[in-house]
N, C-alpha and C. Protein backbone atom coordinates (compact mmCIF):
# COMPACT_ATOMS: atom_id res chain seq x y z
N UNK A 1 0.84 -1.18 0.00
CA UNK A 1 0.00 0.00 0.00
C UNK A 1 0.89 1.24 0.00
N UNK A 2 0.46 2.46 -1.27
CA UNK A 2 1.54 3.01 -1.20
C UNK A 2 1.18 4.28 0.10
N UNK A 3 2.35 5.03 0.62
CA UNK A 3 2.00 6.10 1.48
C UNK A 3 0.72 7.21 1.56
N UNK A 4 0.62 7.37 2.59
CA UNK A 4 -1.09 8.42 2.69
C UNK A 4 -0.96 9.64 3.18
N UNK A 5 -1.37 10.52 3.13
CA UNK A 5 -1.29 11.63 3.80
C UNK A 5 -2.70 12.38 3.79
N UNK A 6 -3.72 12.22 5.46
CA UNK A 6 -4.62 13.08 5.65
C UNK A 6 -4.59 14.28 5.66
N UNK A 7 -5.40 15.37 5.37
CA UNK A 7 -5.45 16.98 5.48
C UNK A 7 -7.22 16.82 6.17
N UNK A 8 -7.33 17.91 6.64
CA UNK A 8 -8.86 18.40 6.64
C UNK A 8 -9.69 18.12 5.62
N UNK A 9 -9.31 18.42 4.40
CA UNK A 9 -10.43 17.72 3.06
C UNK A 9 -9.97 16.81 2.31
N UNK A 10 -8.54 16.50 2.24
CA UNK A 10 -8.00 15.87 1.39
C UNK A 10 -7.13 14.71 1.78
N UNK A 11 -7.03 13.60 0.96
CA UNK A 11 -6.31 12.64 1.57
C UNK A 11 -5.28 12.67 -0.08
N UNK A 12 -4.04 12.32 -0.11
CA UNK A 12 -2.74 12.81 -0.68
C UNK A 12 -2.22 10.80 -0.92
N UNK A 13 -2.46 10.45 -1.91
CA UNK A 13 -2.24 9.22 -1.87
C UNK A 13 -1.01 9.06 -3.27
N UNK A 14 0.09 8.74 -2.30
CA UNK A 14 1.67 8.33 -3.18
C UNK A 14 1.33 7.46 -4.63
N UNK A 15 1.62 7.92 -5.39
CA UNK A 15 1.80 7.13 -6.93
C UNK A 15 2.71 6.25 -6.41
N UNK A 16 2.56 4.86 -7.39
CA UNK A 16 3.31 3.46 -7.57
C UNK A 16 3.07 3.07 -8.87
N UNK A 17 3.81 2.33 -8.81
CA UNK A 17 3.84 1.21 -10.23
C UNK A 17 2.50 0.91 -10.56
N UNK A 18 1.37 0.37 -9.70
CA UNK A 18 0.27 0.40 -10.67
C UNK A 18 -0.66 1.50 -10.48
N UNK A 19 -0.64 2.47 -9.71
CA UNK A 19 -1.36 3.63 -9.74
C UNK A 19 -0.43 3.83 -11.18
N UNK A 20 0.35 4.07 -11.26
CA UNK A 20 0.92 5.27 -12.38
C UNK A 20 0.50 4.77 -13.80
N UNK A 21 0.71 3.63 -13.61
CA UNK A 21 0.29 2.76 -14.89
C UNK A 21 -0.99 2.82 -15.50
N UNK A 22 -2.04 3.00 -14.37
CA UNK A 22 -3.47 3.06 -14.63
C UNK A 22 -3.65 4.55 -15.26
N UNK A 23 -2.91 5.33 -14.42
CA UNK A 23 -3.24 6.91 -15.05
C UNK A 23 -2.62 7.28 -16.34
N UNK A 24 -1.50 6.78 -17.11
CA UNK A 24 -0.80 6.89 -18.22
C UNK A 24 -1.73 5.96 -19.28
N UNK A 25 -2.71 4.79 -18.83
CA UNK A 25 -3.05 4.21 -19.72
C UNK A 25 -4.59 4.73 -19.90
N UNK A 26 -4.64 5.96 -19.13
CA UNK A 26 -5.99 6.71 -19.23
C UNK A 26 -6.93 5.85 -18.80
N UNK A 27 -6.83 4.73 -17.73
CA UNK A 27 -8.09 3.91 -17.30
C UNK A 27 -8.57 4.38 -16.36
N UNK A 28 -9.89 5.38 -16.04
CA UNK A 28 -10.31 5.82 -15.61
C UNK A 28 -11.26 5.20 -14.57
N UNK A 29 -11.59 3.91 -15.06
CA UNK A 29 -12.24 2.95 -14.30
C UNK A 29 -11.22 2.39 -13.17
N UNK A 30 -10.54 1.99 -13.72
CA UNK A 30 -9.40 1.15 -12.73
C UNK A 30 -8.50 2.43 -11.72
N UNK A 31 -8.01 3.34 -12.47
CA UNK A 31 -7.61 4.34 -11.48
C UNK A 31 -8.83 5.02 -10.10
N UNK A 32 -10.00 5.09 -10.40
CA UNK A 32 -11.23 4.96 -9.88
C UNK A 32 -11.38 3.85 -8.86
N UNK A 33 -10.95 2.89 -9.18
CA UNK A 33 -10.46 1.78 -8.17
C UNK A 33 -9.63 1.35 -7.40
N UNK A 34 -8.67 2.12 -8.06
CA UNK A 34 -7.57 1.72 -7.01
C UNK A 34 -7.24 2.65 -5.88
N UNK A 35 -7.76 4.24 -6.32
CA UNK A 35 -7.71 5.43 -5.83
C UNK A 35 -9.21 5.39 -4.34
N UNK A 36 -10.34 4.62 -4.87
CA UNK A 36 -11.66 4.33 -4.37
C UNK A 36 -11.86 5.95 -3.86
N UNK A 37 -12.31 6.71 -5.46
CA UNK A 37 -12.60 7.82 -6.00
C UNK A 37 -13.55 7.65 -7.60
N UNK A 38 -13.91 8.80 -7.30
CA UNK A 38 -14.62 9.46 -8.51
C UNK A 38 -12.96 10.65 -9.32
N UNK A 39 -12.91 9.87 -10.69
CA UNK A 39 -12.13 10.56 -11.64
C UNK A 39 -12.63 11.04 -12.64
N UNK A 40 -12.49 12.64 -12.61
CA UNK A 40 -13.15 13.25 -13.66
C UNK A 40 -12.47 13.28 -14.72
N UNK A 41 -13.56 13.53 -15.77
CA UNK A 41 -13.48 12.92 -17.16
C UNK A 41 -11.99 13.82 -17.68
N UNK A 42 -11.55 14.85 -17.53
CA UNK A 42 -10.48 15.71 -17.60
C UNK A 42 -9.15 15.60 -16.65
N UNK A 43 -9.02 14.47 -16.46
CA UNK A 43 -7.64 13.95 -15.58
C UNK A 43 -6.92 13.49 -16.60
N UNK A 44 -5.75 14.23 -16.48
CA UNK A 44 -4.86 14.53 -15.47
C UNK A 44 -4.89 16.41 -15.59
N UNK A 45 -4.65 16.40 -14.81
CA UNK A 45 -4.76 18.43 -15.42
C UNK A 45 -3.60 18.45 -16.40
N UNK A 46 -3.87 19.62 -17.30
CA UNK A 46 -2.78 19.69 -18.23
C UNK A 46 -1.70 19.48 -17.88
N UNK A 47 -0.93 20.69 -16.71
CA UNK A 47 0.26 20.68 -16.73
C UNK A 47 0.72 19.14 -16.10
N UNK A 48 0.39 18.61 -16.03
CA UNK A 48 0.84 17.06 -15.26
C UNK A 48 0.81 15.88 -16.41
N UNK A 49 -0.35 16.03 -17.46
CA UNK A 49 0.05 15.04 -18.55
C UNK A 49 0.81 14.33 -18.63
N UNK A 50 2.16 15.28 -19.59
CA UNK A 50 3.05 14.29 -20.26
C UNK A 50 3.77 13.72 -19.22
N UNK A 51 4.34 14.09 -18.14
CA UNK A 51 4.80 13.36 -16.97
C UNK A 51 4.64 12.38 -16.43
N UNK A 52 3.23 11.97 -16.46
CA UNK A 52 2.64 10.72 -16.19
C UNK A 52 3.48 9.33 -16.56
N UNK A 53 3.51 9.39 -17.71
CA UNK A 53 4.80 8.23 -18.30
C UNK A 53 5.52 7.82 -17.56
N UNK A 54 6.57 9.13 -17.44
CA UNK A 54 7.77 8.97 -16.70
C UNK A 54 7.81 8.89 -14.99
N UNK A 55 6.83 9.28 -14.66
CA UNK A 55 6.40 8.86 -13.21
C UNK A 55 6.51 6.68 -13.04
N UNK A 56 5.57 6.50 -14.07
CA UNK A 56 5.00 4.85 -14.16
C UNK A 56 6.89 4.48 -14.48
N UNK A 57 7.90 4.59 -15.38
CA UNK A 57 8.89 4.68 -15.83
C UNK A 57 9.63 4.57 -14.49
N UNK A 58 9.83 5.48 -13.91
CA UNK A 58 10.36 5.83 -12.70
C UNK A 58 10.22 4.65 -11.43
N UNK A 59 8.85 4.62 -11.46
CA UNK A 59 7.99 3.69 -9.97
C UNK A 59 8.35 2.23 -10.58
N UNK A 60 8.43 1.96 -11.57
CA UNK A 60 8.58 0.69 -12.27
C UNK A 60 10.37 0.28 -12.03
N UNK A 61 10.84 0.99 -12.37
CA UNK A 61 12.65 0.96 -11.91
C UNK A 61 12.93 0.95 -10.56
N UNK A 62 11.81 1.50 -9.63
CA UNK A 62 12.72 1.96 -8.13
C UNK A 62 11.69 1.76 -7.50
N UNK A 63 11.06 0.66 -6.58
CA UNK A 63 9.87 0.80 -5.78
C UNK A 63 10.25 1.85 -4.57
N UNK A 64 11.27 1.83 -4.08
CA UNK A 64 11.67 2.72 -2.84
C UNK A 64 11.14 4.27 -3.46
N UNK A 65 11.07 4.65 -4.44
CA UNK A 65 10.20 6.25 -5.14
C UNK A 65 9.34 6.56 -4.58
N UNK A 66 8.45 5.71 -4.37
CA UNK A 66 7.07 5.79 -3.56
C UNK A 66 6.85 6.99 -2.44
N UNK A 67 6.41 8.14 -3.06
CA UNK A 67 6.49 9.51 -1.80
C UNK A 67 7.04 10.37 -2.65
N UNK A 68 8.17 9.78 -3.36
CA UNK A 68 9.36 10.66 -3.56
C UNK A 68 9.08 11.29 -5.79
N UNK A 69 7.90 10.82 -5.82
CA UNK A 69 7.06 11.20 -6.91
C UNK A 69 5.84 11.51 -6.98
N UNK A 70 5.23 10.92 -7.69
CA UNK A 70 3.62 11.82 -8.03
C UNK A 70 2.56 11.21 -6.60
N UNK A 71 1.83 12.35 -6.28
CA UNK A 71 0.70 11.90 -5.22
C UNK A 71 -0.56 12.13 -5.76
N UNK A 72 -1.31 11.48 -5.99
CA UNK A 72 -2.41 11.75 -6.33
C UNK A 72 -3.26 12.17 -4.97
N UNK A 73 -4.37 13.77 -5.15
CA UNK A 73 -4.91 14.24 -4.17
C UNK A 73 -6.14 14.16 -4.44
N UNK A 74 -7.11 13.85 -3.28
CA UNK A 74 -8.18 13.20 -3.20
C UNK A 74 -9.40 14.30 -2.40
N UNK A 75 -10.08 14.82 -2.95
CA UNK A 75 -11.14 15.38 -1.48
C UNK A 75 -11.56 14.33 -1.09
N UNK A 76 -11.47 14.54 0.41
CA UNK A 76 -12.43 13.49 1.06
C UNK A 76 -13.78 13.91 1.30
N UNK A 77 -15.36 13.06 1.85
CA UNK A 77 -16.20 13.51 2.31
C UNK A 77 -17.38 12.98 1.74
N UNK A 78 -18.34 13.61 1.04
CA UNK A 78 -19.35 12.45 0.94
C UNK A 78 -19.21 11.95 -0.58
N UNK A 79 -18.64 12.30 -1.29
CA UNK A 79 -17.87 12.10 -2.75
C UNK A 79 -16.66 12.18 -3.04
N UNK A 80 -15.88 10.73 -2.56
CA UNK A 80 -14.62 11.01 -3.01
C UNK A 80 -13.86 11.20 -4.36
N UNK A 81 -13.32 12.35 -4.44
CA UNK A 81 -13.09 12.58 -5.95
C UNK A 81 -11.74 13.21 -6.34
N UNK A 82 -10.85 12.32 -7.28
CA UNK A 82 -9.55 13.24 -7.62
C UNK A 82 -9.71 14.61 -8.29
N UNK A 83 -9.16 15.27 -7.56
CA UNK A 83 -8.50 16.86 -7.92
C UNK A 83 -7.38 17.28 -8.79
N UNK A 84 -6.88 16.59 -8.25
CA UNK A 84 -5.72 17.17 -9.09
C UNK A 84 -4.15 16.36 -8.54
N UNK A 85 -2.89 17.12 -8.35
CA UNK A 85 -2.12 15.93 -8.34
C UNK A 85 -0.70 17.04 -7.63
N UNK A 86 -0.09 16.29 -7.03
CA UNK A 86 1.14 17.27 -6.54
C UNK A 86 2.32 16.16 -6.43
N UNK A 87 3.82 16.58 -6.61
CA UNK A 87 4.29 15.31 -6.27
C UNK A 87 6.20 16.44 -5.95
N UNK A 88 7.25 14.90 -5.93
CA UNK A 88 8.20 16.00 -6.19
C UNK A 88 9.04 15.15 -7.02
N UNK A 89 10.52 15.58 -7.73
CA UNK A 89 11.11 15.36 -8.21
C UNK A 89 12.01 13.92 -8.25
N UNK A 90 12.51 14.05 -7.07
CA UNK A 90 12.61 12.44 -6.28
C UNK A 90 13.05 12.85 -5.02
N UNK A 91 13.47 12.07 -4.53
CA UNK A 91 14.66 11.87 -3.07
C UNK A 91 15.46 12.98 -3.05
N UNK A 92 15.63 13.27 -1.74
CA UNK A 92 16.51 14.84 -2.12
C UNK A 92 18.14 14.51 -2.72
N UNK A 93 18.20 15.64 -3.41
CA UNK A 93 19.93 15.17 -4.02
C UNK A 93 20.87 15.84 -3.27
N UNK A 94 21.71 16.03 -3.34
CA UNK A 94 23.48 15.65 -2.11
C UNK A 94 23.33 16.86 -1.48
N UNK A 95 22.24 17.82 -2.04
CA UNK A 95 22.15 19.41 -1.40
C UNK A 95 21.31 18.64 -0.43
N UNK A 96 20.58 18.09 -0.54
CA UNK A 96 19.10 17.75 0.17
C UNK A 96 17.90 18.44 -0.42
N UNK A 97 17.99 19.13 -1.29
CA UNK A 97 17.00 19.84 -2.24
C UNK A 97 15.63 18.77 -2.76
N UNK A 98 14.77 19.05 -2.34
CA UNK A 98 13.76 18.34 -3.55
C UNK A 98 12.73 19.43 -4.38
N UNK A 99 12.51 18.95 -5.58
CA UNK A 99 11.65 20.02 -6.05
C UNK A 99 10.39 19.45 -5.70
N UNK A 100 9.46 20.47 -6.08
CA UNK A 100 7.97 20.22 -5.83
C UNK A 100 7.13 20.82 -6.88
N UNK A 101 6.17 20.36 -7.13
CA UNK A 101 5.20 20.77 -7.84
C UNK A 101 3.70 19.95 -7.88
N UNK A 102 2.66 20.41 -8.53
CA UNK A 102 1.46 20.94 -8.18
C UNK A 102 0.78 21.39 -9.34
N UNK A 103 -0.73 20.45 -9.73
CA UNK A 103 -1.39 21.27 -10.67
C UNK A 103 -3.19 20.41 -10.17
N UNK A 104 -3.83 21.56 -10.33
CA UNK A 104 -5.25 20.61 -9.94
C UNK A 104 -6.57 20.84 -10.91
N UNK A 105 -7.27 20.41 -11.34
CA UNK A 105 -8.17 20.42 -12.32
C UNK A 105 -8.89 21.70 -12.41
N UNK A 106 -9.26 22.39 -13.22
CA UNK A 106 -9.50 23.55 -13.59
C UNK A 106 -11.08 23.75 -12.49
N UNK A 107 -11.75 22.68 -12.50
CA UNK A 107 -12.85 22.53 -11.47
C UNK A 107 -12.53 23.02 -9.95
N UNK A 108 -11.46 22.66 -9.73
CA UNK A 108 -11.33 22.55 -8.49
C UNK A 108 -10.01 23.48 -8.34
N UNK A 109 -9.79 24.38 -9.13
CA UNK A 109 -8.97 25.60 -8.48
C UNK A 109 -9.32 26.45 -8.00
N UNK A 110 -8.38 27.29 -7.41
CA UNK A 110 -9.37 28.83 -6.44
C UNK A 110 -9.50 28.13 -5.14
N UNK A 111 -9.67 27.03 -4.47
CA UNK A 111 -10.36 26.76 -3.42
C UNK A 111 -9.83 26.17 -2.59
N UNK A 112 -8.27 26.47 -2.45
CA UNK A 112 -7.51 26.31 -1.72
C UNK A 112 -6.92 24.92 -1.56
N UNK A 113 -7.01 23.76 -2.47
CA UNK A 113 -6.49 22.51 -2.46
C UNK A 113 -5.35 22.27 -2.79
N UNK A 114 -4.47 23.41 -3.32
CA UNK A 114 -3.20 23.27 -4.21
C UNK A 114 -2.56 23.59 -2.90
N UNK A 115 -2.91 24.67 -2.15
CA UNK A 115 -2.30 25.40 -1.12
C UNK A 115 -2.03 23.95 0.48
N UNK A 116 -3.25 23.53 0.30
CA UNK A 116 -3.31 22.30 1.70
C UNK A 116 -2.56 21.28 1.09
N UNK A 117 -2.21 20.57 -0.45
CA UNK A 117 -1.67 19.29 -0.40
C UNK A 117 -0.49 19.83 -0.02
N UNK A 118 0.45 20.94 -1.06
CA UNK A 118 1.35 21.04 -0.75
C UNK A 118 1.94 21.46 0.37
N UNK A 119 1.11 21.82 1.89
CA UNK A 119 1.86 22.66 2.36
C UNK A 119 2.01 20.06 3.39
N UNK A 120 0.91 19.88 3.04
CA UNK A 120 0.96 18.80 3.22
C UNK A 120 2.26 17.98 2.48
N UNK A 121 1.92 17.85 2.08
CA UNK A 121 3.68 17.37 0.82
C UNK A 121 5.31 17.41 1.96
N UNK A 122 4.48 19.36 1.84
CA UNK A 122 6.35 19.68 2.61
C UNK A 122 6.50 18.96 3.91
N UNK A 123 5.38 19.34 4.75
CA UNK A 123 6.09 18.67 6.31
C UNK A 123 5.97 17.35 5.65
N UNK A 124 5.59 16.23 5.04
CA UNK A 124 6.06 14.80 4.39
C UNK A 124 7.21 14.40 4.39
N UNK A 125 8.06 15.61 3.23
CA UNK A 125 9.67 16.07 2.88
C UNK A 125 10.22 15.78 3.89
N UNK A 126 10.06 17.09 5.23
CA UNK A 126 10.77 17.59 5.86
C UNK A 126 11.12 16.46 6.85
N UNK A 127 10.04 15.35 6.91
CA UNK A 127 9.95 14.20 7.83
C UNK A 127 11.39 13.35 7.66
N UNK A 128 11.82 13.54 6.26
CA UNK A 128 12.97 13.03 6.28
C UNK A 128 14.29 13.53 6.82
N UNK A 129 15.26 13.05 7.51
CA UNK A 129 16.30 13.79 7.74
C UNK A 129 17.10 14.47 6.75
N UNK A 130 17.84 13.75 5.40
CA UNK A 130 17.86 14.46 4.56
C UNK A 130 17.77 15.65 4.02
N UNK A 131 16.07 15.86 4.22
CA UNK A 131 15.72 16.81 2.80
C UNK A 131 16.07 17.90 3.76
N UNK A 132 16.75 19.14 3.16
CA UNK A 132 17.22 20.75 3.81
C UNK A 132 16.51 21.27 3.29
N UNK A 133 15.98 21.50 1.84
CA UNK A 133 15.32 22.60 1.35
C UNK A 133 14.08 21.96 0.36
N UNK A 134 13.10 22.40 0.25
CA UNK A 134 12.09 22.46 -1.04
C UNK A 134 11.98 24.01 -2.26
N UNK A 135 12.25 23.49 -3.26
CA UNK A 135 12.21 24.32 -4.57
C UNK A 135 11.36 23.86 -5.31
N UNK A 136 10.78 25.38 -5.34
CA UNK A 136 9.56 25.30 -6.43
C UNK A 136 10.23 26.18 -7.70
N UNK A 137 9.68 25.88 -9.09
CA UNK A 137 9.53 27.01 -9.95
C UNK A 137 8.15 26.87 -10.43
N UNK A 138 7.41 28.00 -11.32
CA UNK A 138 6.74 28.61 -11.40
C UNK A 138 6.89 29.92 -12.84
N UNK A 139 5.88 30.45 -13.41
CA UNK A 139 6.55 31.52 -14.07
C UNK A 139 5.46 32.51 -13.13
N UNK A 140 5.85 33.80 -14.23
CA UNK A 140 5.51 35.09 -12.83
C UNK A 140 4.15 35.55 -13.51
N UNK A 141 3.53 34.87 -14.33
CA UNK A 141 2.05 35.29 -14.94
C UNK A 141 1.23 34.03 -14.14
N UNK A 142 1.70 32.75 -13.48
CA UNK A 142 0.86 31.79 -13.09
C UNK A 142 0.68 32.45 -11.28
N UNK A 143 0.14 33.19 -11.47
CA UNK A 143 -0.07 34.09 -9.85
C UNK A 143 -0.61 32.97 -9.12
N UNK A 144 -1.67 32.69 -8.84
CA UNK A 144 -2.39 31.49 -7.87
C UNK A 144 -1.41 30.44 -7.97
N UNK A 145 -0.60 30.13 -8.44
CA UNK A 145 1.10 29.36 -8.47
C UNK A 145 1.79 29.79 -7.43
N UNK A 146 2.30 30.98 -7.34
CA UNK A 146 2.74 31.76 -6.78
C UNK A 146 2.29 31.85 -5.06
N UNK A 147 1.14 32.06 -5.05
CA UNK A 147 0.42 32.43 -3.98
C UNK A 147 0.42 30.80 -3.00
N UNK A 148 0.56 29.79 -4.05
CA UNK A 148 0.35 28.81 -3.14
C UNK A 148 1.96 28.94 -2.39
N UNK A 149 3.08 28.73 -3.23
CA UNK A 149 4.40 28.34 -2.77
C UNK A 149 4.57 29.54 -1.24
N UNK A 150 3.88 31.02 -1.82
CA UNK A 150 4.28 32.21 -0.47
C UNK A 150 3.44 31.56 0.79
N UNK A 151 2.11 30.88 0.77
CA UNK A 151 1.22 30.54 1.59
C UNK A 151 1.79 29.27 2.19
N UNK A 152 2.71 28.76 1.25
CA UNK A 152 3.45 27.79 2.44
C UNK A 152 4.90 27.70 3.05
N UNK A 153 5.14 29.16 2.82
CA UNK A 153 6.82 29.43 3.16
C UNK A 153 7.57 29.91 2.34
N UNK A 154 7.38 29.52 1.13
CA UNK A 154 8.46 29.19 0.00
C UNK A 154 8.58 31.02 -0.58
N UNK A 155 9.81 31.38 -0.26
CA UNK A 155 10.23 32.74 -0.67
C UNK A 155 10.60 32.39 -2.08
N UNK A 156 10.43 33.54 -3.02
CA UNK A 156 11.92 34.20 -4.34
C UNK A 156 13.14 33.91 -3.73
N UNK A 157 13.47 33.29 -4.64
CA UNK A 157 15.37 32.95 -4.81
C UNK A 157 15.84 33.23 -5.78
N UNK A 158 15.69 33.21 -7.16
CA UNK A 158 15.83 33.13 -8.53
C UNK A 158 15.14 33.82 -9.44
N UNK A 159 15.49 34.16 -10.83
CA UNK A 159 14.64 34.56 -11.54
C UNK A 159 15.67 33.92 -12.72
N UNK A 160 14.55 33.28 -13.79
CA UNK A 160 15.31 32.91 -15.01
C UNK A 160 15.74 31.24 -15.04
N UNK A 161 15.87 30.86 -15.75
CA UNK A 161 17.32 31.30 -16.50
C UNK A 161 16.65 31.42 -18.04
N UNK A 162 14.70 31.27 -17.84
CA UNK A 162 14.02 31.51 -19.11
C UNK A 162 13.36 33.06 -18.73
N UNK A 163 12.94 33.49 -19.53
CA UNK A 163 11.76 34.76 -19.26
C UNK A 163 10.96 34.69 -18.30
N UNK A 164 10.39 34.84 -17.32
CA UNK A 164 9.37 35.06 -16.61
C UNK A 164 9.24 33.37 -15.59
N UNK A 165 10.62 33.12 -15.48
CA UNK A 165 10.77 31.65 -14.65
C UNK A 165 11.39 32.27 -13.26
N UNK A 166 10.60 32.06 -12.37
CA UNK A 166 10.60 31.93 -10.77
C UNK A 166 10.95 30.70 -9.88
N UNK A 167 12.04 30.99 -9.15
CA UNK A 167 12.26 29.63 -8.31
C UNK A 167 12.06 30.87 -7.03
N UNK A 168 11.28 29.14 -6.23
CA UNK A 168 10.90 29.83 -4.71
C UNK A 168 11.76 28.67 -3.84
N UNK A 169 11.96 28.65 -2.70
CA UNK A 169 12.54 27.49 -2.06
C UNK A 169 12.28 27.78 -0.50
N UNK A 170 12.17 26.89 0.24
CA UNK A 170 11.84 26.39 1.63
C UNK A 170 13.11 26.02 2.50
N UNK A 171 13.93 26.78 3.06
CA UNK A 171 15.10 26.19 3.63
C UNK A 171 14.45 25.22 4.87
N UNK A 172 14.84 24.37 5.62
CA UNK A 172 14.41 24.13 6.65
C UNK A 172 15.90 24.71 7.77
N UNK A 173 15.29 24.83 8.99
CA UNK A 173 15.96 26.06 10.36
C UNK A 173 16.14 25.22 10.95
């Protein structure tokens, strides 16, 4: 069973080898099942798409990934239903850095779910001894992007190294 993570509305459930598999092969039924959710007809949100692959790619090479990639996020309550999806890059690397990121179905933005998985996500991270910092990027026109990373710590560090590309990052104290 892969890792869980409760919030107040949301339960944050770790991609694996056959979660990932189900969502790359667009089985909406079976991801629906394995998730024991309602998946709307517009999953995966755009920005998370093509990634999907390489998530299943990833979980398929390294079962120990599990956490350390895609989470699928869940409202809980009297209709359980996927939202959208947050995950990070992998395991922190020799900095202890992990990246993070975050995208949730056009239905279900505005309403603060991007803001609770991830701030959920980070203390996850931080659980490890390892991880020192979380980095986000972002560009500087995706504002509600923005607003989530400031709402959970994550200051400006960077600008670039494209046009309008923002890195935010989370030291841990």
């Amino acid at each position: 069973m892969p890792p869980t993570i409760r919030t107040h509305r949301l339960e944050l459930i770790a991609g694996d080898a056959t979660l990932s598999r189900a969502a790359v092969a667009s089985d909406r039924a079976r991801l629906a099942e394995l998730l024991e959710a309602k998946v709307p007809k517009d999953w995966p949100p755009e920005l998370m798409a093509e990634d999907q692959a390489a998530f299943a790619a990833r979980h398929e090479g390294d079962s120990e990934l599990a956490g350390w990639l895609n989470w699928f996020v869940v409202r809980v309550g009297r209709t359980r239903t996927l939202v959208g999806g947050c995950g990070l890059g992998g395991a922190p690397n020799d900095a202890g850095d992990v990246m993070i990121g975050y995208a949730m179905l056009p239905a279900f933005q505005k309403k603060g779910y991007a803001t609770e998985a991830v701030g959920a996500l980070i203390d996850w991270a931080f659980e490890d001894p390892r991880t020192r910092g979380i980095v986000g990027q972002t560009y500087d026109y995706l504002v509600p992007s923005i607003k989530v990373m400031e709402r959970n710590g994550l200051t400006l560090v960077a600008k670039g190294p494209e046009a309008g590309l923002l890195t935010y990052a989370l030291r841990r104290t």
